[in-house]
Protein backbone atom coordinates (compact mmCIF):
# COMPACT_ATOMS: atom_id res chain seq x y z
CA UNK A 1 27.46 -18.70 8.02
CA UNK A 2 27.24 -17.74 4.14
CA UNK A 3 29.31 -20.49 3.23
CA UNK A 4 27.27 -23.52 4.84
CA UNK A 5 24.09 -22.14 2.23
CA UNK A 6 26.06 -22.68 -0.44
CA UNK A 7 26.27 -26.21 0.18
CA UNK A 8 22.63 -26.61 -0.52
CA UNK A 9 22.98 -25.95 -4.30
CA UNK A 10 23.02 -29.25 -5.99
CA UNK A 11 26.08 -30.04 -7.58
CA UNK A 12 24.61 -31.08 -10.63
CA UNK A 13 23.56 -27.07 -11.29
CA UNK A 14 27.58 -26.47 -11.90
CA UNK A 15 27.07 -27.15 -15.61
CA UNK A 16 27.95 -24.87 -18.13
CA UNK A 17 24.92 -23.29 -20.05
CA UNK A 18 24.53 -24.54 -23.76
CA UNK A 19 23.40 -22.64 -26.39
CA UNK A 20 20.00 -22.15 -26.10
CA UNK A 21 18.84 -22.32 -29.71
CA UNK A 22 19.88 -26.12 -30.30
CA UNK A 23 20.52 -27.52 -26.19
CA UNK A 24 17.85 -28.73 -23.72
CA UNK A 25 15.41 -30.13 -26.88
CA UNK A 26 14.70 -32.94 -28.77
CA UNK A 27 12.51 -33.50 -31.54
CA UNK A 28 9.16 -31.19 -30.65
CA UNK A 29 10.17 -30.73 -26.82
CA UNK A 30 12.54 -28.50 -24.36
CA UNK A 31 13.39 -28.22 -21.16
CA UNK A 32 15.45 -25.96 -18.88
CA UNK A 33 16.61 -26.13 -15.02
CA UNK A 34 17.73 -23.21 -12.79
CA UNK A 35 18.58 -23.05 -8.94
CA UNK A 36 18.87 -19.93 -7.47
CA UNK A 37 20.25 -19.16 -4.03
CA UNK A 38 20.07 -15.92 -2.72
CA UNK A 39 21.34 -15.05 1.44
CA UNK A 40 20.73 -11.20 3.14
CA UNK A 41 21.36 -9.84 6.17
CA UNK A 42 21.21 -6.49 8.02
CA UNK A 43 22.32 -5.20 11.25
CA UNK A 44 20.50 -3.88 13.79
CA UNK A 45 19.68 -0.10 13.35
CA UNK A 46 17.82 2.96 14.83
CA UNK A 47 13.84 2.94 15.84
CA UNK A 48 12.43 5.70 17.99
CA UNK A 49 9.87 3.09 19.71
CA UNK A 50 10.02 -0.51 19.86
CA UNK A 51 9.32 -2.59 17.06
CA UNK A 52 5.49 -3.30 15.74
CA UNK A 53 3.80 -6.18 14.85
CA UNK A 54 4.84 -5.84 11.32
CA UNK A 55 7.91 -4.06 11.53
CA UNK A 56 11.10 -4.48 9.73
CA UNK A 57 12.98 -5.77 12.87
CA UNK A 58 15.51 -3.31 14.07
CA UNK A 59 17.89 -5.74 15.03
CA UNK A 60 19.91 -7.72 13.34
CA UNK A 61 18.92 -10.71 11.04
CA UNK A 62 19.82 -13.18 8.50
CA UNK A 63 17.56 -14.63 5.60
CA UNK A 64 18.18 -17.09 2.82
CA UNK A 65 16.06 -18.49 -0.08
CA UNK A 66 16.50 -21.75 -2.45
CA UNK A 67 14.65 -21.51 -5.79
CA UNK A 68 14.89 -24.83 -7.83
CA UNK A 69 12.70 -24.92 -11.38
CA UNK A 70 12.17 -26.98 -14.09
CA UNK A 71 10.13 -26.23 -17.53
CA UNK A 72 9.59 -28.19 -19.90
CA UNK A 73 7.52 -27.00 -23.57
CA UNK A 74 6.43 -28.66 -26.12
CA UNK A 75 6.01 -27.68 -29.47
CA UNK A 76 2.53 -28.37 -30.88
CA UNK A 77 2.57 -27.29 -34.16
CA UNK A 78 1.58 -25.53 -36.62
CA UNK A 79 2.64 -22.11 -34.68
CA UNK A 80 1.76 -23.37 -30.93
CA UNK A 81 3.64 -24.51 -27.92
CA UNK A 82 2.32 -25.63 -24.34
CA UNK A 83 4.35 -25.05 -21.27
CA UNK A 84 5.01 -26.42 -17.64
CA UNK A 85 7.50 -25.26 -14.91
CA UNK A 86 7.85 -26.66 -11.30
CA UNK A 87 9.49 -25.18 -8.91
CA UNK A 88 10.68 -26.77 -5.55
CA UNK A 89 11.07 -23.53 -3.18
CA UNK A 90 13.09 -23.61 0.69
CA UNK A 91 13.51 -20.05 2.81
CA UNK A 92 13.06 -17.72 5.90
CA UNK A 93 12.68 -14.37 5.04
CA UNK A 94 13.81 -11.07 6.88
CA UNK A 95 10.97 -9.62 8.97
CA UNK A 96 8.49 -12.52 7.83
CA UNK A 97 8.41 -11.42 4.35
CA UNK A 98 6.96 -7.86 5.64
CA UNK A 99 7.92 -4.56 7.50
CA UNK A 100 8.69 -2.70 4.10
CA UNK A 101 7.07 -1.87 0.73
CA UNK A 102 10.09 -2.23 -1.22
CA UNK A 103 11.24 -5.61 0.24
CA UNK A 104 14.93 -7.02 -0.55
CA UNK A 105 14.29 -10.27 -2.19
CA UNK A 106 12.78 -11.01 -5.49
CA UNK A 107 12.46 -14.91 -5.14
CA UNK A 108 11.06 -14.99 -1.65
CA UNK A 109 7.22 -15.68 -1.46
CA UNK A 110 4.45 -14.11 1.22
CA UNK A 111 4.10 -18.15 1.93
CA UNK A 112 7.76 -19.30 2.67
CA UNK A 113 8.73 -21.85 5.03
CA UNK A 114 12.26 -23.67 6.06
CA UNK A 115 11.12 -26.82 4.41
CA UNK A 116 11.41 -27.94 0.86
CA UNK A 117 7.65 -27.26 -0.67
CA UNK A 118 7.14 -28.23 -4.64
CA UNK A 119 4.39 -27.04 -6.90
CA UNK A 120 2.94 -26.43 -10.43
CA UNK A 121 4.32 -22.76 -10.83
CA UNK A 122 3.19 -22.45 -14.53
CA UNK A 123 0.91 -24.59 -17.42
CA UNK A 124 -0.05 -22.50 -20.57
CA UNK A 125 -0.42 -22.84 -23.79
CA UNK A 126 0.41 -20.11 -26.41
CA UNK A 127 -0.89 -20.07 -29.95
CA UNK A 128 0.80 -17.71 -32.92
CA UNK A 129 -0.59 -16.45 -35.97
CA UNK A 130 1.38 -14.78 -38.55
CA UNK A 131 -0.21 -11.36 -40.14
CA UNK A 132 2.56 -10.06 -42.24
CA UNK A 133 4.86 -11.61 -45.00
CA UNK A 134 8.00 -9.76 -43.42
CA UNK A 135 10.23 -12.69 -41.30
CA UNK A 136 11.33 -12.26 -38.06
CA UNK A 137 13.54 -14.91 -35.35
CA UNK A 138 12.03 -15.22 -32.21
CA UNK A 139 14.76 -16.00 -30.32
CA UNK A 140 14.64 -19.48 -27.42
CA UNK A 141 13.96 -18.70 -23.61
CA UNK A 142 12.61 -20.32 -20.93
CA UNK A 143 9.05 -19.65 -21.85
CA UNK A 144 9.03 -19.75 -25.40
CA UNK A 145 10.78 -21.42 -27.95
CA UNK A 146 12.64 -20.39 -31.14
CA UNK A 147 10.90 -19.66 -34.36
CA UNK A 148 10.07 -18.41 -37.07
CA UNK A 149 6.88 -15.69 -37.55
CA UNK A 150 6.24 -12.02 -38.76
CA UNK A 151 6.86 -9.11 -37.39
CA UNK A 152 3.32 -8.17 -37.49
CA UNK A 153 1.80 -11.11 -35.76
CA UNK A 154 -1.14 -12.23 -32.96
CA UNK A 155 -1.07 -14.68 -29.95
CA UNK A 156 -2.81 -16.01 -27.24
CA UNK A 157 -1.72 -17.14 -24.21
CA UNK A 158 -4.10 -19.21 -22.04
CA UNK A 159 -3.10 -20.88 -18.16
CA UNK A 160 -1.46 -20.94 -15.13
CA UNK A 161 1.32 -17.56 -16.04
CA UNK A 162 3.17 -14.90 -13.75
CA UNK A 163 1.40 -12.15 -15.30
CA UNK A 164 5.31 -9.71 -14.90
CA UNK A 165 6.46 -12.23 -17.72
CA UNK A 166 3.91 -10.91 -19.86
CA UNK A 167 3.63 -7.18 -18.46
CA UNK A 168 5.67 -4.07 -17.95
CA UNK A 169 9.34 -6.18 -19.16
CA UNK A 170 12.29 -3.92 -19.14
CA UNK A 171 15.42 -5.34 -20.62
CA UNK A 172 17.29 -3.73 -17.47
CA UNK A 173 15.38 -4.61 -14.62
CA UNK A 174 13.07 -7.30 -14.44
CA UNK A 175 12.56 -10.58 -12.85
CA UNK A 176 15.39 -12.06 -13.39
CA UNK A 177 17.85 -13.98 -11.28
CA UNK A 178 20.82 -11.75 -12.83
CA UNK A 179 19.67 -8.40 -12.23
CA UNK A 180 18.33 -6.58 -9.22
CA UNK A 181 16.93 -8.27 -6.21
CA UNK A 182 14.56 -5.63 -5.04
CA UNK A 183 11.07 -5.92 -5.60
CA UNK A 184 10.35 -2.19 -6.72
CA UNK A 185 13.52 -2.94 -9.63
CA UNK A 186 11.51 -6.52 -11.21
CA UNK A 187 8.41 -4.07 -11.62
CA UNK A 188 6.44 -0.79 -10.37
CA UNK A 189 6.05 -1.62 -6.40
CA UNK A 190 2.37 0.28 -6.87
CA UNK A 191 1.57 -1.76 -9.81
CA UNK A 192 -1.05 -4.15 -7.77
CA UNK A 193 -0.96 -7.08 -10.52
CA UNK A 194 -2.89 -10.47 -10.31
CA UNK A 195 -1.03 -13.31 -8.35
CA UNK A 196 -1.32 -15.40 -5.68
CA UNK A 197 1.08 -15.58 -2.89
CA UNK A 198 3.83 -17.42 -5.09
CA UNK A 199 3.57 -14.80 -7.65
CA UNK A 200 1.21 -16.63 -10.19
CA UNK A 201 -2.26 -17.05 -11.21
CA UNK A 202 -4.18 -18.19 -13.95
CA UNK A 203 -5.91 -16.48 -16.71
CA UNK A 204 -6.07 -15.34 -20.69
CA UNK A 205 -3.59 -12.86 -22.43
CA UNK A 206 -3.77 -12.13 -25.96
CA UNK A 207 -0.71 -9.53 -27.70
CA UNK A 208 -0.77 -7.67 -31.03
CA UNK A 209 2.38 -7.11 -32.95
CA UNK A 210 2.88 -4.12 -35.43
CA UNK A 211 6.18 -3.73 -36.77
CA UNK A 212 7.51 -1.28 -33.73
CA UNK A 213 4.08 -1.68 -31.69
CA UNK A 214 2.36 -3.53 -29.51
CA UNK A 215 -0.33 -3.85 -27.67
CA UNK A 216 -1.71 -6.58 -25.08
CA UNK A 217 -4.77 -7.30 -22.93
CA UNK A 218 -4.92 -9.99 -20.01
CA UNK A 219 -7.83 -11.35 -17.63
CA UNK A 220 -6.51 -13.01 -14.92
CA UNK A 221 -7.46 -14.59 -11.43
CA UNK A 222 -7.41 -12.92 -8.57
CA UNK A 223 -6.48 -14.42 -4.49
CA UNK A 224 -9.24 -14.83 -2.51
CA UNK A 225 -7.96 -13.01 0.29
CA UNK A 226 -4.90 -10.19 -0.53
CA UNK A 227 -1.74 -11.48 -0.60
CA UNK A 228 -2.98 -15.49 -0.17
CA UNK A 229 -2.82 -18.67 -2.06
CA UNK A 230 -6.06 -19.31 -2.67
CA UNK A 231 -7.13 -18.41 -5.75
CA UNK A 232 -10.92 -16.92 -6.09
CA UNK A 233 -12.49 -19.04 -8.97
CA UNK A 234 -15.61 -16.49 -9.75
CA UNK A 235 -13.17 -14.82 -12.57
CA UNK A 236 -16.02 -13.27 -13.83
CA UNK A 237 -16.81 -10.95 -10.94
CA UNK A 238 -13.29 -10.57 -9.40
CA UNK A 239 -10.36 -10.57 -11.43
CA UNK A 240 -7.58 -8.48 -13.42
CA UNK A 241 -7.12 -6.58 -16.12
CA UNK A 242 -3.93 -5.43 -17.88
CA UNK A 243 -3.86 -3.21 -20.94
CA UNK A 244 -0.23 -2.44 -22.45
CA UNK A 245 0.93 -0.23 -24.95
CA UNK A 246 4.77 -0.20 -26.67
CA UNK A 247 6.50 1.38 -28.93
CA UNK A 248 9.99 0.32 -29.97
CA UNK A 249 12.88 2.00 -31.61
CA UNK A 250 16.19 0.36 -31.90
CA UNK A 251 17.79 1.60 -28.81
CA UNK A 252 14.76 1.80 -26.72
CA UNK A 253 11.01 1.27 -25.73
CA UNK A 254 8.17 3.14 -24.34
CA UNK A 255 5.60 1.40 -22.12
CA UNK A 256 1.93 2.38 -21.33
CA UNK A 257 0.25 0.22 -18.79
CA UNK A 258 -3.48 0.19 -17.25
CA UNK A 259 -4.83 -1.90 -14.82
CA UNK A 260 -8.01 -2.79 -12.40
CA UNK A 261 -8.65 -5.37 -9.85
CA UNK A 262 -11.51 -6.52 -8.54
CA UNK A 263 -12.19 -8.49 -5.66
CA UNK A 264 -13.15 -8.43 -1.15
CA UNK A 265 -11.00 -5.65 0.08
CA UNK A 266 -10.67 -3.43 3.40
CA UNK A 267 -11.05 0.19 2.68
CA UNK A 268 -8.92 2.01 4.99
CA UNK A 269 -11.51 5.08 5.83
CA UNK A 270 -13.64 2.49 7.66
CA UNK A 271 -11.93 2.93 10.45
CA UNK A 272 -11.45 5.98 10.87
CA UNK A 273 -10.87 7.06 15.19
CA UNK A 274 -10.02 2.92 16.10
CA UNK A 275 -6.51 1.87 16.57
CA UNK A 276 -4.95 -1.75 17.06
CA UNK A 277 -6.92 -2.78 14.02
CA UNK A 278 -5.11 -5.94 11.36
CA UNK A 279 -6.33 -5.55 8.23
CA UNK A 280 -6.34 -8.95 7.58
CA UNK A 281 -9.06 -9.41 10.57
CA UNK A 282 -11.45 -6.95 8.75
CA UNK A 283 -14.70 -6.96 7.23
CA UNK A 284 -13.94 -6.78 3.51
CA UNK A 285 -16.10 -5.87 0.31
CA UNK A 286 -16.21 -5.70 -2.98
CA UNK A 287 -13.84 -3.39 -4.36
CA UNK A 288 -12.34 -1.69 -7.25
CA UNK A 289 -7.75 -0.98 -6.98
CA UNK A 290 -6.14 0.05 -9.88
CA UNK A 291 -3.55 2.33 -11.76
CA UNK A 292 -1.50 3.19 -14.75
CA UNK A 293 2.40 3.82 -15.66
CA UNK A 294 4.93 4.60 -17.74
CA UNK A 295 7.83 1.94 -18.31
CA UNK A 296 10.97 3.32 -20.47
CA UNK A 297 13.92 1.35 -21.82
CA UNK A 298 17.40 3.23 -23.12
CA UNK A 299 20.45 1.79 -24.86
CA UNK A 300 22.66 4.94 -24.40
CA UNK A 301 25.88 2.85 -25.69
CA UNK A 302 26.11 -0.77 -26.79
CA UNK A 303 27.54 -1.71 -22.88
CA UNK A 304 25.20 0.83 -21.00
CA UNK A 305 21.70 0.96 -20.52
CA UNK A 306 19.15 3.08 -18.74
CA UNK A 307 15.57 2.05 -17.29
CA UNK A 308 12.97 4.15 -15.95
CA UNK A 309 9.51 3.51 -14.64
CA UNK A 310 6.62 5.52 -12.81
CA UNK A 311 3.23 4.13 -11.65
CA UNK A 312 0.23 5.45 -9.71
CA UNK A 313 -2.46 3.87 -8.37
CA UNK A 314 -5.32 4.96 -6.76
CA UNK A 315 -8.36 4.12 -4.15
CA UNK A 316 -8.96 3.83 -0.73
CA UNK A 317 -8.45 0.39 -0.35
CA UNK A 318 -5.96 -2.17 1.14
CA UNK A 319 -3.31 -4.03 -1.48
CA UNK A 320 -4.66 -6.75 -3.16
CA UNK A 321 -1.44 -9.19 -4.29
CA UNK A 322 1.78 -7.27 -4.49
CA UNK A 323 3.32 -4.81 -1.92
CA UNK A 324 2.10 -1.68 -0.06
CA UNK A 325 2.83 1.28 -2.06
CA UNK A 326 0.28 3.34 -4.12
CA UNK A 327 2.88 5.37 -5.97
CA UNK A 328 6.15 4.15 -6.74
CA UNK A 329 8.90 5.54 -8.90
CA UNK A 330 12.59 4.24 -10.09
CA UNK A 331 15.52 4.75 -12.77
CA UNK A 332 19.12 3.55 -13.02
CA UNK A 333 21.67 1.82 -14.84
CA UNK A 334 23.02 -1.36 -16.12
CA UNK A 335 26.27 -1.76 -17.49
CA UNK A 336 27.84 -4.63 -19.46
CA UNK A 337 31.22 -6.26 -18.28
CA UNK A 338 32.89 -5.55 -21.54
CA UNK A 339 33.16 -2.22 -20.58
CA UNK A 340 36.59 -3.70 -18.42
CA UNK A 341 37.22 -6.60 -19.95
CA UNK A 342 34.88 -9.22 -18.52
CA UNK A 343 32.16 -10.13 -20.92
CA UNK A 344 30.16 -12.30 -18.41
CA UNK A 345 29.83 -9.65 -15.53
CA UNK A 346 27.58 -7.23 -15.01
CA UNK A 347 26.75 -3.91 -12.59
CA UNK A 348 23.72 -2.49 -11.92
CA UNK A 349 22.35 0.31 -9.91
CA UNK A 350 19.22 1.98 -9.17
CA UNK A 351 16.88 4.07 -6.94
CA UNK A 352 12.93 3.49 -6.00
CA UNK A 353 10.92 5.96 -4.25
CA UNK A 354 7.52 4.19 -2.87
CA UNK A 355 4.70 6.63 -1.58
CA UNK A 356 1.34 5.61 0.34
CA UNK A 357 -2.35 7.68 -0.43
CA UNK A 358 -3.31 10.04 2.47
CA UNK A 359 -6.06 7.35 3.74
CA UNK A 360 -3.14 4.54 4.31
CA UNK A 361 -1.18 7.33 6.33
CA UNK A 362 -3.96 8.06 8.39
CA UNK A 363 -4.65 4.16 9.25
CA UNK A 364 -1.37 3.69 10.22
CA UNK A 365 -0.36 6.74 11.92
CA UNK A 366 -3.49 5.68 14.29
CA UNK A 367 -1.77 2.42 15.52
CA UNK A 368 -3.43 -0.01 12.83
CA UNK A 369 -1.48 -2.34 10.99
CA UNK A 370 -1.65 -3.32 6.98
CA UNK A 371 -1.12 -6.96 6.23
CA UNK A 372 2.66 -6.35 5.35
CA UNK A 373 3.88 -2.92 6.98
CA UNK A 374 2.93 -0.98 11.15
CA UNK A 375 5.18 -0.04 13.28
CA UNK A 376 2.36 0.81 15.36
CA UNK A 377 2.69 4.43 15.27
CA UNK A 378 3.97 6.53 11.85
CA UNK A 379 5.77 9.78 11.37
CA UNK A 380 5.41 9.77 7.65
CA UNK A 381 8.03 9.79 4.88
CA UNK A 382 8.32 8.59 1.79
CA UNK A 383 10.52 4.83 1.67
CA UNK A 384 13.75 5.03 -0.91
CA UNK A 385 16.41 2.46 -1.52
CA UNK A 386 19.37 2.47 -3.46
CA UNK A 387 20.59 -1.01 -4.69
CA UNK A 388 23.73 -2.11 -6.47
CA UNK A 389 25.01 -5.10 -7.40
CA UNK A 390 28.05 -7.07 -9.37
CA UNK A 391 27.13 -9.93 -11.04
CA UNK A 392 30.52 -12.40 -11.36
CA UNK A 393 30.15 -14.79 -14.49
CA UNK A 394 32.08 -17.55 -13.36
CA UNK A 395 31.15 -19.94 -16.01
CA UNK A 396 28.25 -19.51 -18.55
CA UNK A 397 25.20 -20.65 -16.89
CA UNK A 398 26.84 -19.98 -13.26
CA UNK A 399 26.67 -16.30 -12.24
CA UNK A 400 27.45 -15.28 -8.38
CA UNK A 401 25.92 -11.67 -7.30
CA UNK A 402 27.03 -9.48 -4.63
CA UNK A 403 24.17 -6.98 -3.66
CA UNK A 404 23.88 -4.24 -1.42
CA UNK A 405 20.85 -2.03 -0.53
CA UNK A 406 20.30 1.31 1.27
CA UNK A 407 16.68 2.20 2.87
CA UNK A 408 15.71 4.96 4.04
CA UNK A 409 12.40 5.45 6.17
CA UNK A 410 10.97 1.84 6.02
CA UNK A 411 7.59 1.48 5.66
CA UNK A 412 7.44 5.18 5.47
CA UNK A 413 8.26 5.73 8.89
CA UNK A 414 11.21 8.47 8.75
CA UNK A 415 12.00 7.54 13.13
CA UNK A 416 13.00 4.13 12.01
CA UNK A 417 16.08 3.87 10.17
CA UNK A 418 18.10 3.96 7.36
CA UNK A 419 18.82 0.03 7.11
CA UNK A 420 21.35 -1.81 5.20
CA UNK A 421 20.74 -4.99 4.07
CA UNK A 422 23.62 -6.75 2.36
CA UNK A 423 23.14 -10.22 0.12
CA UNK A 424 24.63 -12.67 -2.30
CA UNK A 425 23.30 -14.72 -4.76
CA UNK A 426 24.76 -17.96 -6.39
CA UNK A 427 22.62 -18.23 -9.85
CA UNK A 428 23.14 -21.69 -12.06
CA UNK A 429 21.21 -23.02 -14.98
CA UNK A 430 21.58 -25.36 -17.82
C-alpha cells in the first residue's frame, strides 16, 4: 500500500530547507542532502497478443523508488570548487525498467534492485575564469556554489558528472525531483547522451559565456556495453561529444545541441529475414549514433512558463545509453502556485511524441527484441504520453507530487494499449 513506502523516508529529511546562499556551509565547504521517494502503478490494459519478452506488462503493477544523496563542495580558491555526491539508491521498477521509450520514472536506473546499493554518483572539479569587468551573482545550488564572476566568463569542468546537468537544461522541465517524472520531459528521449546505467560518466566539459551567449563542448566516457555500468576506459576511441549553443533574452532561451557517440554497437540491418534475435546477444562493432536539437525556454507571464524541445538522431544502430527513440518531440507548461494563492505549489503539463528509424521498425516487426522495448511482433505507431502533475509544498524543502500519465501505443506498438500509470512522489531536502 502507498502509505507503508512512505515510512521508508527518514525522518530526519522533514526539515525545513534553509536559505541556500548562507545554510549547509562553513568556512570554504557545503553540503546538501535530498531523499526522494517516488511510487507508480498502472492497471492492467489491452494487448492484441500476449506479452513479449520486453513488454510493458499488460497487467497490472506497482513500482517504487528511494533516492537518498549527499554532496558535499569545497571551495578551492581563487575561482575553483571540487565536488562529491553519493547517493544510496532502493527500487523495483515497472516492466524491469523497459517495455517503453518514454518510461515513467526519472530516478529509476537500468540497474535497480530491492536492496539498498550506495555509490560515488559524482567527483569534479570546476575551475572559473573571469573575461569581462561587468559583475554578475552566480547564484548557490547543489552543484555549484555562490559567487561572484563576469558575465563574460570561461570554465572547465573535469570528473565523474551527469552530462543532463551540463546539457540541454530547461528551466521547465529538467531533472529535477519537482517537475516531471517522465524521462522524455528531463531531456530529448532521442538525445543518446554519455552515461552509464546510473545516469553518469566521467569526462571533460569546458563552457563559454558572452553576455546573452553561450557555448559548451564536452568529451565524455562512454558504457562498455549500451545501457551498462561498465564504463569503457579507451576514451580516446569511444566516447561522446556534446556541442551546445544558447542564446538568452530575459524571458527566454534558445538551445542548439550536437552530438556523436562512439563505441561496439548492433546495427539493426544485420539481421535482416531472422527473428527471435536480443540485441544484447549480438555481435557488435564499432559504430558511429548521433543527432542534433532544438531546446526552447518561454516566460509568457511571471507565473507561467512554456518549454519546447525537438531532437533527431540518426543511424542504423542500436541505443547506446539512454532510451529507444530516434526522434522525439515535446512542449507544455508550467505554472507557478501564486497564480491561486499557494506560492510553494506548482502544475505542470506536457506532451512527448517518440518515433523509431525505419530499420528499428523492421527489426522489431520481425519478432526481434531491442535491449529495452519487443513485444515480439509490431504494428507500428508512433508512442505519446501526456503527463501532469501537482506539486504540494508542504513545508520549504518538503514537496509531495501527485502525477499522472497517459500512453498511447507503447513501444510503438498501436495493438497494445493506451496505459495509465498513476504515481506520487514525497520530495525532502535540507
Amino acid at each position: 500500500m502507498w502509505w507503508l513506502w512512505l515510512l521508508l523516508v527518514p525522518l530526519g529529511t522533514f526539515a525545513a530547507e534553509p536559505d541556500p546562499e548562507t545554510a549547509g556551509s562553513a568556512g570554504n565547504w557545503s553540503w546538501h542532502a535530498d531523499e526522494t521517494l517516488i511510487g507508480q502503478e498502472h492497471g492492467s490494459f489491452y494487448s492484441a497478443h500476449p506479452d513479449g519478452a520486453n513488454s510493458f506488462v499488460s497487467h497490472a503493477e506497482r513500482s517504487y523508488s528511494t533516492v537518498t544523496g549527499i554532496e558535499l563542495g569545497h571551495d578551492l580558491g581563487p575561482d575553483a570548487e571540487a565536488w562529491t555526491r553519493i547517493e544510496t539508491i532502493r527500487g523495483i521498477p515497472l516492466s524491469g525498467a523497459g517495455g517503453l521509450a518514454a518510461l515513467t520514472n526519472n530516478d529509476m536506473q537500468r540497474i535497480m534492485e530491492n536492496r539498498f546499493v550506495s555509490y560515488v554518483a559524482l567527483a569534479f572539479v570546476t575551475k572559473y575564469w573571469s573575461l569581462g569587468e561587468d559583475s554578475v551573482r552566480l547564484g548557490a545550488d547543489s552543484h555549484q556554489m555562490a559567487r561572484d564572476t563576469s558575465a563574460r566568463r570561461a570554465s572547465v569542468t573535469v570528473g565523474k558528472v551527469d552530462v543532463l546537468t551540463l546539457f540541454d537544461d530547461n528551466a521547465y522541465a529538467h531533472k529535477d525531483d519537482d517537475q516531471f517524472l517522465n524521462w522524455c520531459f528531463m531531456t530529448s528521449c532521442a538525445y543518446d547522451y554519455a552515461a552509464d546505467a546510473r545516469g553518469y560518466t566521467w569526462g571533460i566539459d569546458g563552457a563559454l559565456d558572452w553576455d546573452a551567449w553561450s557555448t559548451r563542448a564536452g568529451w565524455f566516457a562512454m558504457p562498455r556495453l549500451p545501457n551498462q555500468l561498465e564504463i569503457d576506459g579507451s576514451i580516446g576511441q569511444h566516447f561522446g561529444v556534446n556541442w551546445e549553443l544558447e542564446r538568452r533574452w530575459d524571458s527566454g532561451a534558445l538551445k542548439f545541441l550536437a552530438y556523436q557517440g562512439r563505441m561496439k554497437l548492433s546495427s539493426y540491418t544485420q539481421f535482416a529475414g531472422q527473428s527471435g534475435v536480443f540485441i544484447q546477444n549480438a555481435p557488435k562493432y564499432d559504430a558511429k549514433r548521433g543527432g542534433a536539437g532544438f531546446n526552447l525556454q518561454q516566460a509568457l507571464t511571471p507565473e507561467v512558463g512554456l518549454f519546447a524541445r525537438t531532437f533527431w538522431t540518426g543511424g542504423n544502430s542500436e541505443s547506446m545509453a539512454f532510451t529507444e527513440a530516434d526522434r522525439s518531440a515535446s512542449a507544455g507548461l508550467s505554472l507557478k502556485g501564486d497564480l491561486w494563492g499557494r506560492a510553494q505549489d506548482g502544475v505542470g503539463i506536457g506532451f512527448a511524441r517518440n518515433e523509431i528509424n525505419q530499420a528499428r521498425q523492421n527489426f522489431l516487426a520481425a519478432g526481434n527484441y531491442d535491449l529495452f522495448i519487443g513485444d515480439g511482433f509490431l504494428s507500428y505507431a508512433p508512442e505519446a504520453v501526456l503527463e501532469t502533475y501537482y506539486r504540494i509544498g508542504i513545508v520549504k524543502g518538503l514537496q509531495f507530487t501527485l502525477d499522472w500519465q497517459h500512453i498511447d501505443n507503447p513501444a510503438y506498438n498501436q495493438e497494445r494499449g493506451p496505459v495509465d500509470v498513476y504515481g506520487i512522489r514525497l520530495h525532502a531536502e535540507f
